[in-house]
C-alpha atoms as a PDB file:
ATOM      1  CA  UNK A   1     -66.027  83.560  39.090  1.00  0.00           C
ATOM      2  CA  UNK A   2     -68.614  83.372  36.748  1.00  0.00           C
ATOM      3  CA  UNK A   3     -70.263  80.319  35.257  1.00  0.00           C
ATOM      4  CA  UNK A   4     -68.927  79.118  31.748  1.00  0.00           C
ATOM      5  CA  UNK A   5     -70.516  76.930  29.274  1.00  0.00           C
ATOM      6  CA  UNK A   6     -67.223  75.309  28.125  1.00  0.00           C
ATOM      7  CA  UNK A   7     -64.101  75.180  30.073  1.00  0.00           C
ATOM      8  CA  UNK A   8     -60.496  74.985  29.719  1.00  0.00           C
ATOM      9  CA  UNK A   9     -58.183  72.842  31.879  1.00  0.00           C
ATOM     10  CA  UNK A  10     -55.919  75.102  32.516  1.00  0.00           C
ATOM     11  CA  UNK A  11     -54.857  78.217  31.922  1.00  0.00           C
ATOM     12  CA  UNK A  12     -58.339  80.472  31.757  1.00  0.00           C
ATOM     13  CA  UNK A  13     -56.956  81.836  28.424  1.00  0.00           C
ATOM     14  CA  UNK A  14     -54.418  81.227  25.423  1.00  0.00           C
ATOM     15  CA  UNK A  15     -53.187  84.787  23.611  1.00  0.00           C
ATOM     16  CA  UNK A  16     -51.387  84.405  19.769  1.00  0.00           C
ATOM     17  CA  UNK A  17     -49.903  87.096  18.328  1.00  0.00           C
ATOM     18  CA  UNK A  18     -50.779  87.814  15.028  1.00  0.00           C
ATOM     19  CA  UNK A  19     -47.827  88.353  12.763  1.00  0.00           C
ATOM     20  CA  UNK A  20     -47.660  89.569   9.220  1.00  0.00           C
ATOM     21  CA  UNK A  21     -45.514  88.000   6.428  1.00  0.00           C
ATOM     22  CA  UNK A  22     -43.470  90.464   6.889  1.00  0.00           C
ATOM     23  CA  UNK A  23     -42.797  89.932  10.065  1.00  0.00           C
ATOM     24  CA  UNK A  24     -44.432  93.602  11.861  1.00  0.00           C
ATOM     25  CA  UNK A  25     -47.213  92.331  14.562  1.00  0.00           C
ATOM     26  CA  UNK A  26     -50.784  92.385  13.402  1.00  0.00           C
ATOM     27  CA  UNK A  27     -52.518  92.282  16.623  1.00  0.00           C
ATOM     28  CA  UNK A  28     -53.504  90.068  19.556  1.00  0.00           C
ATOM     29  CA  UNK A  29     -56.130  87.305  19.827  1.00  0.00           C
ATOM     30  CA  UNK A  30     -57.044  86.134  23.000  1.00  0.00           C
ATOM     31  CA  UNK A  31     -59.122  83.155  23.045  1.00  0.00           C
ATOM     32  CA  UNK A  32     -61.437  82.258  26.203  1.00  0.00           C
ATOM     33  CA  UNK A  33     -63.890  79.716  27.164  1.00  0.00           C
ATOM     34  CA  UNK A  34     -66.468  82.127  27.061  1.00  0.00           C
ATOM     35  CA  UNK A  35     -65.617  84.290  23.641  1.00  0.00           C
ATOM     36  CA  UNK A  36     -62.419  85.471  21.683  1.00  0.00           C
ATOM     37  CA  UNK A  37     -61.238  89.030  22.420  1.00  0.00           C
ATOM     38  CA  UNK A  38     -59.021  90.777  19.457  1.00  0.00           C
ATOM     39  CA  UNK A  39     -56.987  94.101  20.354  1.00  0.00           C
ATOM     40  CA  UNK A  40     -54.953  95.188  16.996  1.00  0.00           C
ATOM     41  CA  UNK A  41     -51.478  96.721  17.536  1.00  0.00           C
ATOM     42  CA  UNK A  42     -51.191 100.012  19.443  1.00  0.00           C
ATOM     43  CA  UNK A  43     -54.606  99.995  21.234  1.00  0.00           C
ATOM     44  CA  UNK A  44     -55.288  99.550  24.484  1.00  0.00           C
ATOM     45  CA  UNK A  45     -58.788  97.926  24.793  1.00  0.00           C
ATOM     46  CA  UNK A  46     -59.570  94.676  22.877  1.00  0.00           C
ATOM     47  CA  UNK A  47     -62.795  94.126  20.958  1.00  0.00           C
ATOM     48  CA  UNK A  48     -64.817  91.060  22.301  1.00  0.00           C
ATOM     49  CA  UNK A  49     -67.516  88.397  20.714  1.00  0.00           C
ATOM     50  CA  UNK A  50     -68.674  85.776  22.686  1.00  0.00           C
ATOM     51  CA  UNK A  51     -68.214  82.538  21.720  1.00  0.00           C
ATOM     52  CA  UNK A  52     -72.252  82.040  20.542  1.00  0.00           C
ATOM     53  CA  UNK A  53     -71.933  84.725  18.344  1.00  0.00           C
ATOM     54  CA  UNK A  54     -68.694  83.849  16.713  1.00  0.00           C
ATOM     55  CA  UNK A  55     -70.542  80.287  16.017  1.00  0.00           C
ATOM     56  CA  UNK A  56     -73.402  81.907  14.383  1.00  0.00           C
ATOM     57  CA  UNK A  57     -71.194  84.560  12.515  1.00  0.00           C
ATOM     58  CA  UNK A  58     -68.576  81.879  11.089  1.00  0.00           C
ATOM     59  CA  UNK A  59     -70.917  79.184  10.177  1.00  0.00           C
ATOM     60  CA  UNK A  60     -73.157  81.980   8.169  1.00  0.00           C
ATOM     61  CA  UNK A  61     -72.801  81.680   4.366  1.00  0.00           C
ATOM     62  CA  UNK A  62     -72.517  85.595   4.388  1.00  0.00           C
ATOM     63  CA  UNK A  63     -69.287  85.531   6.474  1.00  0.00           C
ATOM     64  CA  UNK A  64     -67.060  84.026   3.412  1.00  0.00           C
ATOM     65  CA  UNK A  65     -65.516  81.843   5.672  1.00  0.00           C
ATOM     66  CA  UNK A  66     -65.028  77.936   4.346  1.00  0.00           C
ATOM     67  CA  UNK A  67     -64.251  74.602   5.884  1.00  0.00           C
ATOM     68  CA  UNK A  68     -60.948  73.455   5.787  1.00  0.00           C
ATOM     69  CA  UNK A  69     -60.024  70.255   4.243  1.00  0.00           C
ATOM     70  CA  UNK A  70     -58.462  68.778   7.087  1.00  0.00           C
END
């Protein structure tokens, strides 16, 4: 097994389903100590970032994404 930066306890990885307000499934996020994978409904392969570039990507200006308040 390979050599992770961060680690979880236990299990290796958590998957949510992504649900719309209207209740039809979105997708699937998988979420690992090495990167997130994302596989939207109806495919078979999921797309992967690892979890350096996610960092990078989210905390950029140019993403749109903001802090929360909590």
């Amino acid at each position: 097994m390979p050599n992770y930066k961060n680690q979880f306890s236990r299990p290796m990885c958590v998957d949510h389903e992504i649900i719309s307000a209207s209740g039809q499934k979105i997708g699937l996020l998988r979420v690992k100590p090495s990167g997130l994978l994302w596989k939207p409904v109806n495919q078979q392969k999921f797309y992967s970032i690892s979890l350096d570039q996610f960092t990078t990507w989210i905390t950029n200006t140019a993403s749109g994404a903001q802090r929360s308040s909590s």
